[in-house]
C-alpha atoms as a PDB file:
ATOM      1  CA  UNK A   1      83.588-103.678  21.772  1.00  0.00           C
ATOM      2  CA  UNK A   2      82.057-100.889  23.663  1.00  0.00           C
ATOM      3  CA  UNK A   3      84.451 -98.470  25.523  1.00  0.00           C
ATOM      4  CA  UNK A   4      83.675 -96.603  28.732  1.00  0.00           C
ATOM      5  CA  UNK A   5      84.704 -92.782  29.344  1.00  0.00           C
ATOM      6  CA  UNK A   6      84.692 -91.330  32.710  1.00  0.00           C
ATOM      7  CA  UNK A   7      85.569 -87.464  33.191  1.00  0.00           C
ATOM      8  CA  UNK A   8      86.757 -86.232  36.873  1.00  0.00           C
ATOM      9  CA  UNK A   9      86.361 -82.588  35.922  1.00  0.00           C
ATOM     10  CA  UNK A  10      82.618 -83.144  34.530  1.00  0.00           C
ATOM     11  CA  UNK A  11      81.563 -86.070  36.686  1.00  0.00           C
ATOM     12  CA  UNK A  12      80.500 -87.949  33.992  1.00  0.00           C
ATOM     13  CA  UNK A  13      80.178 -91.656  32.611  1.00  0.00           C
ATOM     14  CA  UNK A  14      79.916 -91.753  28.429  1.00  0.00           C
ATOM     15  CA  UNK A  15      79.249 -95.459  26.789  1.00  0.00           C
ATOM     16  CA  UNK A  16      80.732 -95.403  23.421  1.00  0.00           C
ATOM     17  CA  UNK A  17      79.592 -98.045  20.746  1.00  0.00           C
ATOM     18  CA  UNK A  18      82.323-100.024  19.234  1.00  0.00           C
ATOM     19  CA  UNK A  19      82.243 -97.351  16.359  1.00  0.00           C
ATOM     20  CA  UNK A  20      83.390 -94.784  18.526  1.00  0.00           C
ATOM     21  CA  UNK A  21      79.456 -93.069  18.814  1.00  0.00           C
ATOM     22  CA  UNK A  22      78.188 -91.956  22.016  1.00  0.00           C
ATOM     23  CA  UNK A  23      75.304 -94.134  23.018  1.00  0.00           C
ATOM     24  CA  UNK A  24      74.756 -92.884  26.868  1.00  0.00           C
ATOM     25  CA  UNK A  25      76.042 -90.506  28.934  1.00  0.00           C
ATOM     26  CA  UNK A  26      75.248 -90.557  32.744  1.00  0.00           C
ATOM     27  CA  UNK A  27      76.162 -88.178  36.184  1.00  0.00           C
ATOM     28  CA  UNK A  28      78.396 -90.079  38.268  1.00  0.00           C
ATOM     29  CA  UNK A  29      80.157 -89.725  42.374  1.00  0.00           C
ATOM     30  CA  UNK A  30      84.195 -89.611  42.074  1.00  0.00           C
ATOM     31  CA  UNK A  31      86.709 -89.584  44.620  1.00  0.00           C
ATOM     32  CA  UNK A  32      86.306 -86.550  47.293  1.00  0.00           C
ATOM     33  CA  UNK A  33      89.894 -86.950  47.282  1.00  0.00           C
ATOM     34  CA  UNK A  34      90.511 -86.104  43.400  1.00  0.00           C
ATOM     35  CA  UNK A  35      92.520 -87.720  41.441  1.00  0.00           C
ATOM     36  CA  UNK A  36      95.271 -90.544  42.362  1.00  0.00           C
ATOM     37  CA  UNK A  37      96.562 -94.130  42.301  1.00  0.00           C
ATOM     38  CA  UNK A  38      98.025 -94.596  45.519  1.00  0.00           C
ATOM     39  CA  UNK A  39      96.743 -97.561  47.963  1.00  0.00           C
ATOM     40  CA  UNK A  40      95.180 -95.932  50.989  1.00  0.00           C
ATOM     41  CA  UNK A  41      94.127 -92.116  49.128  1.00  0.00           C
ATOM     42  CA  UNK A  42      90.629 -92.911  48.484  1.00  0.00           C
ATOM     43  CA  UNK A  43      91.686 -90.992  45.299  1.00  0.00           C
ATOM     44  CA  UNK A  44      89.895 -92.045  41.836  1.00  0.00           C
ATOM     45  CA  UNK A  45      93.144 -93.869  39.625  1.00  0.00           C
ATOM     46  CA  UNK A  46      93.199 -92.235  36.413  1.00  0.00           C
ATOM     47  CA  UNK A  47      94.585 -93.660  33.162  1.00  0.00           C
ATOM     48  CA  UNK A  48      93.296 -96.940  30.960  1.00  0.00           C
ATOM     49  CA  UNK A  49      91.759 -99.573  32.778  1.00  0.00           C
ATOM     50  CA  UNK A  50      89.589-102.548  31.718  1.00  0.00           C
ATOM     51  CA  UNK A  51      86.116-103.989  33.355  1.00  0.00           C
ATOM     52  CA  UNK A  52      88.288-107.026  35.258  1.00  0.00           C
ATOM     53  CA  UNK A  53      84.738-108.490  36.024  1.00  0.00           C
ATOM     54  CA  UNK A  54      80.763-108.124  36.447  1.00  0.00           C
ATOM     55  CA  UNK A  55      79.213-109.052  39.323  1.00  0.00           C
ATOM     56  CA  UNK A  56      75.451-108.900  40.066  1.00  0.00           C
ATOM     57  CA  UNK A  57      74.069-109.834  37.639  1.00  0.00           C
ATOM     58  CA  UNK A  58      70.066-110.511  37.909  1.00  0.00           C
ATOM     59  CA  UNK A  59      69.787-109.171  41.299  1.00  0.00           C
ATOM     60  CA  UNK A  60      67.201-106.676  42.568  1.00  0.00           C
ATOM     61  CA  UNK A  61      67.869-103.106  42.613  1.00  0.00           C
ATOM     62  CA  UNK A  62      69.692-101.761  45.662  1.00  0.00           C
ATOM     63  CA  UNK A  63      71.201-105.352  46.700  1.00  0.00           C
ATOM     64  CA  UNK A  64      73.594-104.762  49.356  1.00  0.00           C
ATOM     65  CA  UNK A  65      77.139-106.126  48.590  1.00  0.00           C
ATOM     66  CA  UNK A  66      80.199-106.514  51.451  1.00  0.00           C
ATOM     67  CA  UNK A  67      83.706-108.088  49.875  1.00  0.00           C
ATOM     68  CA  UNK A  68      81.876-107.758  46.447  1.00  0.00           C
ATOM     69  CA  UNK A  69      79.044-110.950  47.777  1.00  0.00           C
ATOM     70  CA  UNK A  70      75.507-109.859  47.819  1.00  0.00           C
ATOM     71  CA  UNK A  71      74.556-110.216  51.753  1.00  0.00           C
ATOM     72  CA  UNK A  72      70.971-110.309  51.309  1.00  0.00           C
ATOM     73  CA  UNK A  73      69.780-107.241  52.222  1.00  0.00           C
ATOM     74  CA  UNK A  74      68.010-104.744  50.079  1.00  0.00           C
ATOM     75  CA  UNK A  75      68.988-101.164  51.018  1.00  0.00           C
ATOM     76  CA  UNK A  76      66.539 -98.820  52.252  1.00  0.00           C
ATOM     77  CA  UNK A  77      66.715 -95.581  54.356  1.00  0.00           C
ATOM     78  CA  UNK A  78      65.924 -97.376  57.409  1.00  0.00           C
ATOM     79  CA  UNK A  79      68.988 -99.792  56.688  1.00  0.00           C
ATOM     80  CA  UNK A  80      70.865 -97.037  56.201  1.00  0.00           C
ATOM     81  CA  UNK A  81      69.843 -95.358  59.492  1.00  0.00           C
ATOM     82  CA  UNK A  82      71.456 -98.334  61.495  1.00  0.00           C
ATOM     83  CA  UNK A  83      74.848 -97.820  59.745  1.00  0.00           C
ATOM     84  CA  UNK A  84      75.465 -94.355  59.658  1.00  0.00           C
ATOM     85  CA  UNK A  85      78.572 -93.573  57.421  1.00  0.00           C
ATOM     86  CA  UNK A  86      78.556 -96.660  55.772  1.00  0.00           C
ATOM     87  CA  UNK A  87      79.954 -96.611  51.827  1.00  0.00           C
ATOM     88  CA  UNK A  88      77.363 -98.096  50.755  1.00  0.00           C
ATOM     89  CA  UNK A  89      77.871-100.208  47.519  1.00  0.00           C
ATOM     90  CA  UNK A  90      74.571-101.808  45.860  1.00  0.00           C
ATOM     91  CA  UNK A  91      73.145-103.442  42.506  1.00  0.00           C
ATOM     92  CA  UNK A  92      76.129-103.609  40.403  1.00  0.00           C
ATOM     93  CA  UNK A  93      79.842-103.655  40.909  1.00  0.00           C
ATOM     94  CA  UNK A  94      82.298-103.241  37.428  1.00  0.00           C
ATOM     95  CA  UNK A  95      85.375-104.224  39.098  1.00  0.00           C
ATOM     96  CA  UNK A  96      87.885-102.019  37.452  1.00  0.00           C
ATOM     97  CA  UNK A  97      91.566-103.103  36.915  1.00  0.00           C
ATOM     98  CA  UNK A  98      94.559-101.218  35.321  1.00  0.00           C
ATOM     99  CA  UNK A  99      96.814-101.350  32.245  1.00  0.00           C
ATOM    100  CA  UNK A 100      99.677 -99.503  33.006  1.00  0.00           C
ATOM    101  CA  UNK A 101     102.320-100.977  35.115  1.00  0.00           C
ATOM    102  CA  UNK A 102     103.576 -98.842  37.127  1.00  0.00           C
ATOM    103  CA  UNK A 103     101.095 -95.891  37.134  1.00  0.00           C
ATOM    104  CA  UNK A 104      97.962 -97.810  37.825  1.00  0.00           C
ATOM    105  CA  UNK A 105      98.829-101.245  37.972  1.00  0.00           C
ATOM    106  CA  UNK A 106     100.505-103.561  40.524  1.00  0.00           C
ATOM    107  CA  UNK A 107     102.923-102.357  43.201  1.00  0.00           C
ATOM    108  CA  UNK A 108     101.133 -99.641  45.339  1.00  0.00           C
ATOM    109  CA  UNK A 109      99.239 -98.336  42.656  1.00  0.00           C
ATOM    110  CA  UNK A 110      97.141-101.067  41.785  1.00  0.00           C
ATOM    111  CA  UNK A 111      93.580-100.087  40.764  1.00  0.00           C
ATOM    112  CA  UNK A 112      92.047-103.606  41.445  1.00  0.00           C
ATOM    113  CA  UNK A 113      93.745-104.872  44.900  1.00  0.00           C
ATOM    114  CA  UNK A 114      92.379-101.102  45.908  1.00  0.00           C
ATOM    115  CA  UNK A 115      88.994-102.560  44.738  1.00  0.00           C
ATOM    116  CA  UNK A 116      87.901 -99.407  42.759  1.00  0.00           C
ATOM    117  CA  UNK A 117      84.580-100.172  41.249  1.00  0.00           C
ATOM    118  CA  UNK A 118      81.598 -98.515  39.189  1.00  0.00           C
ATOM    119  CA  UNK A 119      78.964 -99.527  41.164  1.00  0.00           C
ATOM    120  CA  UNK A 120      75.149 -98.148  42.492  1.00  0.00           C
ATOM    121  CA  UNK A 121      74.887 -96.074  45.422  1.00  0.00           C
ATOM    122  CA  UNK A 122      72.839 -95.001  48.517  1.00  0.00           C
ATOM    123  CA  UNK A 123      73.435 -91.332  47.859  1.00  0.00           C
ATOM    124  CA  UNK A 124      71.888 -90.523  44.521  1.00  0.00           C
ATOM    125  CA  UNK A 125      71.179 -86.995  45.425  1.00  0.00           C
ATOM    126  CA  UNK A 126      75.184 -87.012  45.779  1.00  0.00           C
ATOM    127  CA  UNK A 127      75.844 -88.009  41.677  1.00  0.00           C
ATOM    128  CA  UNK A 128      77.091 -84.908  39.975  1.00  0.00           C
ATOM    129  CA  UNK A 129      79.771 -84.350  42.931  1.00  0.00           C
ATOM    130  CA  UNK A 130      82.525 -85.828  44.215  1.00  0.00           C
ATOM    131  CA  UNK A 131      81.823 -87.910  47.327  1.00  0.00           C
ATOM    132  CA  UNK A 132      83.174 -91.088  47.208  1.00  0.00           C
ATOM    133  CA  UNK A 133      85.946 -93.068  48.414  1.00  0.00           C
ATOM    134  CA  UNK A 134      87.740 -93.342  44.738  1.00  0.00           C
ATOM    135  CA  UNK A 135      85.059 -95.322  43.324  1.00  0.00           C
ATOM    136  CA  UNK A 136      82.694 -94.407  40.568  1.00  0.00           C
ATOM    137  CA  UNK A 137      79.242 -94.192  41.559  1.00  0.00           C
ATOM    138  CA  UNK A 138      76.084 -94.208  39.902  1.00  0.00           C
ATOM    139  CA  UNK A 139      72.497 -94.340  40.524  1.00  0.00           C
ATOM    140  CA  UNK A 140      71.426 -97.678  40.862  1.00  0.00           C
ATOM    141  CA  UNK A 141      69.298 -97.706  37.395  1.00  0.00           C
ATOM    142  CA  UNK A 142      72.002 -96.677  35.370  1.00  0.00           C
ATOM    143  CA  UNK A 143      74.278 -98.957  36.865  1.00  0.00           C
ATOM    144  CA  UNK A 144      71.991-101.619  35.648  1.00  0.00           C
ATOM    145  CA  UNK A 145      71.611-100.423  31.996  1.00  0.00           C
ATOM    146  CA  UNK A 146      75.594 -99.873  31.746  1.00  0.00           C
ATOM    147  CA  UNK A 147      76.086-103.873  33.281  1.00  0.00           C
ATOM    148  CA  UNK A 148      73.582-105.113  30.571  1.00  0.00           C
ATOM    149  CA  UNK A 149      75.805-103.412  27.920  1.00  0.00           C
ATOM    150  CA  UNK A 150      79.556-104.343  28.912  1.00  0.00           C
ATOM    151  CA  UNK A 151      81.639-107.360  28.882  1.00  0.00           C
ATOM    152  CA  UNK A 152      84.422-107.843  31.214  1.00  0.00           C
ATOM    153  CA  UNK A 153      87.481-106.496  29.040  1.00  0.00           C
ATOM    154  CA  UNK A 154      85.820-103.291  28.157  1.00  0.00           C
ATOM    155  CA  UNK A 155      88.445-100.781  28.014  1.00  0.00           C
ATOM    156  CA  UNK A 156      87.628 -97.705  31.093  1.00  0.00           C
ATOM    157  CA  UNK A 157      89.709 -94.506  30.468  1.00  0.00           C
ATOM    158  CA  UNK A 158      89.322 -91.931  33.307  1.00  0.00           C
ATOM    159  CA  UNK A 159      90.332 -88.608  32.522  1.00  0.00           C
ATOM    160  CA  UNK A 160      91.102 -85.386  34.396  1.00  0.00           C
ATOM    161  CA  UNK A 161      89.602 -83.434  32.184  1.00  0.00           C
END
């Protein structure tokens, strides 16, 4: 099974083959917050966590997506205009959920009820920085290519370093 690697420090998403080899790295958008598990800190949880589940699949680049349902809008600039501020979350959503009790799972540290996700963005010219709301962002293409190459169960570490 493939693994996922994401690095806070480096802002960076690495695919790893079951074999352990690096077969993609890509620039991703972490928490302007830092680092954290808490409900309510916007932080990015760091520790093990697994893809919980995929959704998205087959739908056209820069599908809009509120409560993780496609609404039917495809996101453009002029979308954007009207809703100023917006977190935008499009394409793909890896709904992220955590293995250690305690740290990053259940209670108020619970990675999935927080609804941290990979998922594509409006603000690719923002990848490389941290700007988002404790998600992991990505530009919508790569989103894409990383969905067509994961199961849910694929083990997600994210790392401080």
């Amino acid at each position: 099974m493939p693994r996922i690697e994401v690095s806070l420090a480096r802002q960076t998403l690495k695919l790893f083959d079951d074999a352990g080899r690096l077969l993609r790295e890509y620039a991703v958008s972490t928490s302007k917050n830092g680092a954290g598990e808490q409900c309510d800190s916007d932080c990015t949880p760091r520790g093990k966590h697994i893809i919980r589940a995929k959704i998205g699949a087959g739908l056209p680049l820069n599908t809009v997506f509120v409560g993780r349902r496609p609404t039917g809008e495809i996101y453009t600039s002029k979308l954007g205009a009207l809703h100023p501020g917006r977190d935008w979350i499009l394409t793909r959503i890896l709904w992220l959920s955590g293995c250690e009790l305690g740290f990053n799972r259940l209670r108020q540290v619970d990675t999935m009820r927080r609804m941290v996700y990979i998922h594509g963005t409006s603000d690719e010219q923002g990848i490389g920085k941290p700007l988002s709301h404790g998600c992991v962002r990505m530009r919508n293409r790569d989103v894409v290519e990383l969905f067509d190459q994961v199961t849910p169960g694929t083990p997600v570490d994210i790392l401080e370093i």
